[in-house]
Protein backbone atom coordinates (compact mmCIF):
# COMPACT_ATOMS: atom_id res chain seq x y z
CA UNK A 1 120.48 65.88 93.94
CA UNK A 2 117.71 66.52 91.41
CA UNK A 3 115.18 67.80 94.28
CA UNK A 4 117.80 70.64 95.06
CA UNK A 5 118.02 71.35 91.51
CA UNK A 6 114.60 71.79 90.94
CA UNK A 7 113.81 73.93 93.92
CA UNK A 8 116.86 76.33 92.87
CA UNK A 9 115.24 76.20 89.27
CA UNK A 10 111.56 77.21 90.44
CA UNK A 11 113.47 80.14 92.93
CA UNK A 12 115.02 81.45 90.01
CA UNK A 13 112.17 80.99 87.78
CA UNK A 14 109.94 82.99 90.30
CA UNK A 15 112.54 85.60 90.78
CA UNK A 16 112.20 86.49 87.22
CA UNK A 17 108.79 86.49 86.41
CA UNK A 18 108.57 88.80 89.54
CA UNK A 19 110.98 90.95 88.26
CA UNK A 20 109.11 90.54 84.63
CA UNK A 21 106.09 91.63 86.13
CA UNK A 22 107.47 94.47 87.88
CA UNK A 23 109.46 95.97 85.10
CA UNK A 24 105.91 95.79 82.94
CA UNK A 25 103.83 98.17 85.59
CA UNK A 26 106.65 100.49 85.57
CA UNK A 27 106.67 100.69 81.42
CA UNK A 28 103.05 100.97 82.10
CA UNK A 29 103.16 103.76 84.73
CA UNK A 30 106.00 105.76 82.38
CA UNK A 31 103.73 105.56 79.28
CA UNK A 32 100.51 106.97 81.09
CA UNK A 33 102.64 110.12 82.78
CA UNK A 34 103.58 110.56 79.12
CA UNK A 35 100.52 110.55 77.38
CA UNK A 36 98.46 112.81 79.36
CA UNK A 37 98.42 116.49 78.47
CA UNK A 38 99.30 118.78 81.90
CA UNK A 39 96.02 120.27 82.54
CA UNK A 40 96.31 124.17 84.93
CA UNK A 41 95.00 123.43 88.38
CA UNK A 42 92.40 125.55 89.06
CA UNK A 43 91.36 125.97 92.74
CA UNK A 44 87.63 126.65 93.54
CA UNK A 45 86.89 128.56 96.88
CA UNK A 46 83.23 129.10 97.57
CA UNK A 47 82.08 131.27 100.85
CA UNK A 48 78.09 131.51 101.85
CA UNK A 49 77.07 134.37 103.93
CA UNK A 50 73.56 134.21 106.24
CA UNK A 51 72.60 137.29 108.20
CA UNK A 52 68.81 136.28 109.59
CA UNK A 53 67.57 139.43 111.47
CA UNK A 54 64.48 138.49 113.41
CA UNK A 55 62.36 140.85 115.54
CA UNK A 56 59.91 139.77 118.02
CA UNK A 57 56.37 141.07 118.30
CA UNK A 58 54.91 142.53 121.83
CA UNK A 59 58.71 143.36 122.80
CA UNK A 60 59.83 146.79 123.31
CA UNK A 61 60.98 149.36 121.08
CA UNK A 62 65.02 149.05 120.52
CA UNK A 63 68.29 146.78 120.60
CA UNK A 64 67.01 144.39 122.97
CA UNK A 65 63.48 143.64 121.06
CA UNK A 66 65.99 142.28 117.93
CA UNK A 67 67.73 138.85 117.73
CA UNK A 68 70.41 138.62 115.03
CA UNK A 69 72.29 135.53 114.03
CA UNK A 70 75.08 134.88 111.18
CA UNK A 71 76.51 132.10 109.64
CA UNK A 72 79.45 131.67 108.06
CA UNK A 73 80.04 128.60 105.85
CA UNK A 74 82.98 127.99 103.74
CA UNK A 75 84.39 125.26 101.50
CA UNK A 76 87.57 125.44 100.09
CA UNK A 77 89.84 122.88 97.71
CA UNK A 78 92.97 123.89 99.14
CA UNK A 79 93.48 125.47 102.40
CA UNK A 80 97.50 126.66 102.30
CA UNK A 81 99.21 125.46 105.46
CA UNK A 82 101.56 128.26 106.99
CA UNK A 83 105.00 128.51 106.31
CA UNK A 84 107.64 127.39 109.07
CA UNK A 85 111.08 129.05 109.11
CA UNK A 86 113.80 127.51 111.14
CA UNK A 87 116.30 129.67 112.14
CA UNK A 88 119.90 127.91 113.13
């Protein structure tokens, strides 16, 4: 009868030092949304333009002696995702 005792003792035992350690991180995690100050999100977007115009020597006089490229390269921090309606 002791041997069921002392397994329903160590269960219970367990139990509450899980629940111990659980209630701890969550005082932990409320204290550190507390503390810190709410800083303004501020949301960076950063677009390079390259136009390269090249022309090539010995060709002919107009549009088709000139080869023009252009690259467009953007980075963003946010990109908004559109907004969905549902209609009933």
């Amino acid at each position: 009868m002791s041997r069921h005792g002392d397994r329903l003792s160590v269960m219970l035992f367990s139990l509450a030092a899980f629940l111990s350690v659980l209630a701890l991180l969550a005082w932990q995690l409320g204290q550190g949304a507390r503390s810190a100050p709410a800083r303004p999100v501020v949301l960076v977007r950063k677009v390079y333009e390259t136009t390269v115009v090249e022309q090539v020597k010995g060709a002919r006089p107009g549009p088709s002696g000139t080869s023009v490229s252009q690259t467009v390269a953007g980075t963003a921090a946010y990109t908004p995702s559109p907004v969905a309606t549902k209609t009933s």
